[in-house]
Every structure is written in C-alpha cells, then in structure tokens.
Protein backbone atom coordinates (compact mmCIF):
# COMPACT_ATOMS: atom_id res chain seq x y z
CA UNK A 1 -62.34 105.64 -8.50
CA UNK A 2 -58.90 105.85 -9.56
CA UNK A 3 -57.71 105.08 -5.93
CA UNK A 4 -59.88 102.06 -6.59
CA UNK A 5 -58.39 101.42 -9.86
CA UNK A 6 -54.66 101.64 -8.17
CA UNK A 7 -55.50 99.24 -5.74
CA UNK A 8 -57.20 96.73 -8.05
CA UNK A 9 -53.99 97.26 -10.76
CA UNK A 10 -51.61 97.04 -7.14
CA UNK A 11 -53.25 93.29 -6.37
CA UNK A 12 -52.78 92.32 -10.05
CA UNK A 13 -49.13 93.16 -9.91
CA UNK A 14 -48.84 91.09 -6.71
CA UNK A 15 -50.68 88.34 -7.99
CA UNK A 16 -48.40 88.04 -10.90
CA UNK A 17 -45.96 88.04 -8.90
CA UNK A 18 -47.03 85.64 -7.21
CA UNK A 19 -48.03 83.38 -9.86
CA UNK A 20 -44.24 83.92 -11.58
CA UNK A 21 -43.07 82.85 -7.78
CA UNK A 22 -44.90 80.30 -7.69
CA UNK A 23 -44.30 79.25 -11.30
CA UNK A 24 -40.49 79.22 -10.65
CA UNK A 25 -40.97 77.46 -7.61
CA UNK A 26 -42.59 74.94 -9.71
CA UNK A 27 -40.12 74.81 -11.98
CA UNK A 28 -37.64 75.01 -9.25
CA UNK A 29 -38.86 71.81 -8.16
CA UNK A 30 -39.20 69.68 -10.88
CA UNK A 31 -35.56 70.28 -11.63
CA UNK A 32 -34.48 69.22 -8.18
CA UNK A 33 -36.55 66.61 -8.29
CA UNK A 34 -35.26 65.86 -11.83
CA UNK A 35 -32.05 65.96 -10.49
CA UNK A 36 -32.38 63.74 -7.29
CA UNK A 37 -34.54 61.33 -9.65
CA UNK A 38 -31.44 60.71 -11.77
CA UNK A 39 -29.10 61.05 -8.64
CA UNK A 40 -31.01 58.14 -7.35
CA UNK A 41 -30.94 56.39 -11.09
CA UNK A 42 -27.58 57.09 -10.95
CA UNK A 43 -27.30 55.44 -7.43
CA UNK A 44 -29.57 52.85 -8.10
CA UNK A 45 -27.31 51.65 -11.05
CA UNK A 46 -24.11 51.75 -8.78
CA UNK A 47 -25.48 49.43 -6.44
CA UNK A 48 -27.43 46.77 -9.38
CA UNK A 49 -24.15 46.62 -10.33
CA UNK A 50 -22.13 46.20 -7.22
CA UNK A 51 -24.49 44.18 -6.17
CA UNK A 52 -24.59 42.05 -9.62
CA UNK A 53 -20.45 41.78 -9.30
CA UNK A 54 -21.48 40.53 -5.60
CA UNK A 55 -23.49 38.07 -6.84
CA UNK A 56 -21.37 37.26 -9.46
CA UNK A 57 -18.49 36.55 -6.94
CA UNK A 58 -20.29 34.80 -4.70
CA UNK A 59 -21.29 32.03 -7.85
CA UNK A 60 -17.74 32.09 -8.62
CA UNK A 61 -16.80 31.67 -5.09
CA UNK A 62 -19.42 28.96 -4.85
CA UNK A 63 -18.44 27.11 -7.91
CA UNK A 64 -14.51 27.50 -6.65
CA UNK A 65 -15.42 25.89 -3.60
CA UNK A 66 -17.33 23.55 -5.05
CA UNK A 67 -14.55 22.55 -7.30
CA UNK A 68 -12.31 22.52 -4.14
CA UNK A 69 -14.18 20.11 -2.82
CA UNK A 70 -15.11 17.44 -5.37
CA UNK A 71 -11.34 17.18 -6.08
CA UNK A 72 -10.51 16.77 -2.23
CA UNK A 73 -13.29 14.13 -2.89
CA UNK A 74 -11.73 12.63 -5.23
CA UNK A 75 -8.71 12.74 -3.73
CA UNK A 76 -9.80 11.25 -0.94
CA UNK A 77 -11.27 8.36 -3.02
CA UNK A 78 -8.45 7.57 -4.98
CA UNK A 79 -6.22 7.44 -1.70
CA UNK A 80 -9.01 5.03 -0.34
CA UNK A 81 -8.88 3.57 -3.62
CA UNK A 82 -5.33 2.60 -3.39
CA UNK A 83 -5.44 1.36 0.21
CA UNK A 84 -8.00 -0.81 -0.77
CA UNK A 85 -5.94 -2.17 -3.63
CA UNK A 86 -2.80 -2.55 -1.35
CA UNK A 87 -4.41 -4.38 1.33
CA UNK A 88 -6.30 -6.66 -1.52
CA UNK A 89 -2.88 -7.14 -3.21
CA UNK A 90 -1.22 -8.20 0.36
CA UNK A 91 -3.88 -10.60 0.78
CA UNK A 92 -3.28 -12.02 -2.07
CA UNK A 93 0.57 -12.47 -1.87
CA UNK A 94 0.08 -13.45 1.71
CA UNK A 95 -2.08 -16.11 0.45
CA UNK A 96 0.13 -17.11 -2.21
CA UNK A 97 2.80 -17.62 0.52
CA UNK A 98 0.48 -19.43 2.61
CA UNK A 99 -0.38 -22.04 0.27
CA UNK A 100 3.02 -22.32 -0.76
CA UNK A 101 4.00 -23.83 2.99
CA UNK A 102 0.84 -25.33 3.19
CA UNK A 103 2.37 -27.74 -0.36
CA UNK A 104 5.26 -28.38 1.27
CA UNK A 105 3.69 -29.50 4.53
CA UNK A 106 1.48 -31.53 2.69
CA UNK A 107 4.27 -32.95 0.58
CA UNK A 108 4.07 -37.24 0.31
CA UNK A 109 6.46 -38.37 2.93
CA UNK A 110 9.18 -39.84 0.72
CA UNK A 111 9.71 -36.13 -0.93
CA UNK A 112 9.20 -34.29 2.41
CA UNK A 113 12.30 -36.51 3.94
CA UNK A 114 14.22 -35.67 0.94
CA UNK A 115 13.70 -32.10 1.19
CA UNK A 116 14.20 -31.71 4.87
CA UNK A 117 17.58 -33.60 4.49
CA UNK A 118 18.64 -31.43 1.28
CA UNK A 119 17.63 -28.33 3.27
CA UNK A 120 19.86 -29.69 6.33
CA UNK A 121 22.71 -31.04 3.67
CA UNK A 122 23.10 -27.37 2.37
CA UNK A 123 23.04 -25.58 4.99
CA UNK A 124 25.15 -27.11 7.31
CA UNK A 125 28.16 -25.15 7.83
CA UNK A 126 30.33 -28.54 9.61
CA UNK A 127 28.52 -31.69 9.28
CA UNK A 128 28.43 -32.28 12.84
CA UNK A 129 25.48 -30.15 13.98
CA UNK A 130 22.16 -31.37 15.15
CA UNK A 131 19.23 -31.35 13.79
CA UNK A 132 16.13 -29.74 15.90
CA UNK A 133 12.24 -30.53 14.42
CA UNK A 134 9.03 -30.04 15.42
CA UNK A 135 7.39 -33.51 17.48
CA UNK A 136 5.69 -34.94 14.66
CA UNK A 137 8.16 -34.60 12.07
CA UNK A 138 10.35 -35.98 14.82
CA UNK A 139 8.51 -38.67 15.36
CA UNK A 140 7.46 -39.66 12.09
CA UNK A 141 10.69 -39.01 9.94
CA UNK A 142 13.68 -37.67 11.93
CA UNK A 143 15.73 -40.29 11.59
CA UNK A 144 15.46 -40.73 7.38
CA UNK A 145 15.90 -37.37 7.29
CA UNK A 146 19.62 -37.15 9.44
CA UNK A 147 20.58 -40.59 7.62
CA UNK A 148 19.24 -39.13 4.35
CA UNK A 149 21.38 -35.76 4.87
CA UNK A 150 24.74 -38.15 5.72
CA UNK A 151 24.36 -39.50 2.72
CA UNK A 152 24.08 -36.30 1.18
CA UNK A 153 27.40 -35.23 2.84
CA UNK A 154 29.15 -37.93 2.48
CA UNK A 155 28.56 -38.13 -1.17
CA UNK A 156 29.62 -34.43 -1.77
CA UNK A 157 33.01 -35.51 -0.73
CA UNK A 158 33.95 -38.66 -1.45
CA UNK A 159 35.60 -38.92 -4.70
CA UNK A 160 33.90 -40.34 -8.08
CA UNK A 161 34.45 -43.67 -9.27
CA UNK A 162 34.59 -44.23 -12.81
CA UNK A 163 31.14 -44.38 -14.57
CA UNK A 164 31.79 -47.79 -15.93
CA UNK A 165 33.14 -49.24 -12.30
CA UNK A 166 30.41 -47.64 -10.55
CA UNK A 167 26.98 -48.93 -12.76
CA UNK A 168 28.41 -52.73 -11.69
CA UNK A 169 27.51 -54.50 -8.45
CA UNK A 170 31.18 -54.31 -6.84
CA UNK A 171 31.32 -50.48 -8.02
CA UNK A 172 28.64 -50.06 -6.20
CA UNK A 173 29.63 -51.29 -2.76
CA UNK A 174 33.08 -49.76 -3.23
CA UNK A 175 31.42 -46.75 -3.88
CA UNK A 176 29.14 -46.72 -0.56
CA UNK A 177 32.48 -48.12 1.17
CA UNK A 178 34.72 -45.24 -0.21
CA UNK A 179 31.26 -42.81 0.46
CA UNK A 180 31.40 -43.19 4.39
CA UNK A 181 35.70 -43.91 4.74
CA UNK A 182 35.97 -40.42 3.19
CA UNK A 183 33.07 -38.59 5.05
CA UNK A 184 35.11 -39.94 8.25
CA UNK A 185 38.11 -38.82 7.62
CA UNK A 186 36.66 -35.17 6.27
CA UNK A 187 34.74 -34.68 9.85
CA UNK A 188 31.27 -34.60 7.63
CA UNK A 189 28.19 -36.69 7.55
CA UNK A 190 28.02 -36.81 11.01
CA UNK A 191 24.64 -34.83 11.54
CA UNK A 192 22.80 -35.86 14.70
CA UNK A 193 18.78 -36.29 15.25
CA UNK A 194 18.75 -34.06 18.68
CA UNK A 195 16.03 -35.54 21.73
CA UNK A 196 14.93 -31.13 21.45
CA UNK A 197 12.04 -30.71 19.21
CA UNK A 198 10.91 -26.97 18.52
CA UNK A 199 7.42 -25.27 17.76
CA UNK A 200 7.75 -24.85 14.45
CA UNK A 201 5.17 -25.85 11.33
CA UNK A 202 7.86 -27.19 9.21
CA UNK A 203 10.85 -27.67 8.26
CA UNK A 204 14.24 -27.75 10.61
CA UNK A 205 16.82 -26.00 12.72
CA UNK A 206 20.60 -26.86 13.10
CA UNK A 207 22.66 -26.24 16.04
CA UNK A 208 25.73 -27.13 16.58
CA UNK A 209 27.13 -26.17 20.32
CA UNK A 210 25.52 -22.16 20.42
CA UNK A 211 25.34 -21.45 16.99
CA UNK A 212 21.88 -22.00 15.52
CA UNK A 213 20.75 -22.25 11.77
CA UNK A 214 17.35 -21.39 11.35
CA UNK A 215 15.84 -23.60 8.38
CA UNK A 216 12.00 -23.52 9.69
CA UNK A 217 9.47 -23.25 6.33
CA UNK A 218 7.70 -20.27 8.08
CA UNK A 219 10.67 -18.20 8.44
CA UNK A 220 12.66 -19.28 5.18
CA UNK A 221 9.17 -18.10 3.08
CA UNK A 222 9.05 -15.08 5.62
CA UNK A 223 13.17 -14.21 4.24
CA UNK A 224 11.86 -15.13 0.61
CA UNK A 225 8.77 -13.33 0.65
CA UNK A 226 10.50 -9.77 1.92
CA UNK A 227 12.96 -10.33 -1.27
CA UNK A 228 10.82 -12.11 -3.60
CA UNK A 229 7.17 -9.55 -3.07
CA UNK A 230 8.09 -7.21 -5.58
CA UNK A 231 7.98 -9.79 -8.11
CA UNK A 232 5.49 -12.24 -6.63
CA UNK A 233 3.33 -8.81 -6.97
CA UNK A 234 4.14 -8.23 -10.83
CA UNK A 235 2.93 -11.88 -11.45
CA UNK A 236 -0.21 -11.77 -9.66
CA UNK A 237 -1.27 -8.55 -10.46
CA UNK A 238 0.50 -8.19 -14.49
C-alpha cells in the first residue's frame, strides 16, 4: 500500500508539473502572440500610413500635373488666340490698303489725270524724263497727264505776275507766255509720254535714260503701308 500510495502521490507531482508546464506554455504563448499581434499593429500602422502619404502624393502629383497641363492649355490657347487676332488684324489692314488703290483706280477721269500728273510733277528729279503707264491708262489719258504735268513744271518756275495783272485777260496770256519761255530756258516741263507701257494697276513710272522712278499705286501703298501699319493698326483696332 504505501508503495501504491508513492506511486499515486509520484503521478500527481508529475501531473502538476505538467499542468504548471503547460500553463506557462500557455501563458508563454499568449504573450508572444500578444507581442507579434501588436508587432503586426505596429506594422500595419507603418504601412496605412506610408501608404496614406503615397496616396496622398500621388493626388498631389495628380493635381500638379493637372495644373501643368491646363496652363500649357491655356497657354497654348492664348498663343492661338493671338495668331488668330494677328492674321484677322492683317486682313483687315490689307483690306484697308486694298480699297484704298481700288478709290484711286476708280477715281473720275478728270481727278485721276490730275493726280497722275501731280504724282509725275513731284517726283521728277529733271523734267525731261518719260513717263511709262500701263496700256489703258496709256491709251485713255497719257497724253493729259504729260501735258498736265508740263504745266505743273512750268508753273513751279516761272515767276509770278502781279495779282492784279494776272486776274485780267492780257495777264493771263502773258502769264501762259512767260509760263512756257521760262520752263525752256530752265530745261523743265519737258516730260515725254514714252511708246513703253508697263504691267502695272495704276499709277506711273519715270525714266529718264537708266534711271527709273517707280511711282506705280501698288508699290507706293506697299512703301506707305510698311511705314504707315503701325498706325493704320491703332485706328482700326482703338
């Protein structure tokens, strides 16, 4: 019996033992797992976060680029924007220049012979050149306007006759008469209708021997319209 009772009290012992093993084990376990549990908490919160700065960058990088974008947009559209102003703007003064040569062309003949031979008048640089038009004008008016531009010579240097003697009848023919003596004798008012005609729309070119003057409407607007667009602009567009 008391062997009995040793061996019953021995298994006791080792099931207590046991139990307390098993026990710490237990306990052993929950803290480790306690421990990775807020480890991976711990983790877990590192990478909401990392990943919520990610995300976070990645909106701001979106709304950058975004940005970025509408103003090369706008950019773009303001450029396009202005091109399409320019080119409406040189229309315009192109126009403007257009219907300006147009009036002249279309000018009643009586005031289209006096400004041809005023155009030829001042800009001939010794009276004696000749004057080169297109066929029609040729045709149709060339000779008022070189007879017209004499007398437009001639006058600018033949000397004045007093007002008084010049409004009567004889002051008048001594006037002519002095008019054409003195254009003689200065070398002016000698301007020549040439047999050359030359493609141009309007107006005229002098030559005299090599030395040309051009005085054609399309390229005296052209000369005016390079100085004069700056300010033909400002009125069209104030």
């Amino acid at each position: 019996m008391n062997k009995g009772k040793a061996v019953t009290s021995y298994m006791n012992g080792i099931e207590k033992i046991t139990a307390r093993i098993e026990q710490d084990a237990q306990a052993d376990i929950a803290a480790i797992a306690a421990q990775a549990e807020e480890k991976a908490s711990a983790i877990r919160g590192q990478y909401q976060a990392e990943a919520a700065q990610a995300a976070e960058k990645a909106r701001a990088d979106a709304r950058k680029a975004a940005e970025q974008r509408r103003q090369r947009l706008e950019g773009a559209a303001e450029m396009e924007a202005r091109k399409l102003i320019l080119a409406q703007k040189q229309a315009c003064i192109e126009k403007a220049f257009a219907q300006a040569k147009q009036r002249l062309l279309s000018l009643p003949e009586e005031e289209y012979v006096d400004l041809l031979a005023r155009i030829a008048a001042s800009s001939a640089q010794t009276g004696r050149e000749e004057v080169l038009l297109n066929q029609r004008d040729r045709d149709a008016v060339g000779a008022k306007v070189v007879a017209r531009a004499n007398q437009i010579l001639a006058k600018s240097v033949a000397p004045n006759l007093p007002q008084e003697l010049k409004e009567s009848k004889a002051g008048k023919i001594i006037d002519k008469v002095v008019t054409g003596a003195n254009a003689i004798l200065q070398g002016t008012a000698m301007l020549t209708l040439a047999e050359e005609t030359r493609d141009i729309t309007g107006g005229l070119i002098l030559r005299d021997g090599s030395v040309e003057i051009n005085c054609a409407f399309e390229t005296q607007l052209r000369m005016l319209r390079e100085n004069m667009a700056a300010d033909v602009a400002k009125v069209l567009f104030r």
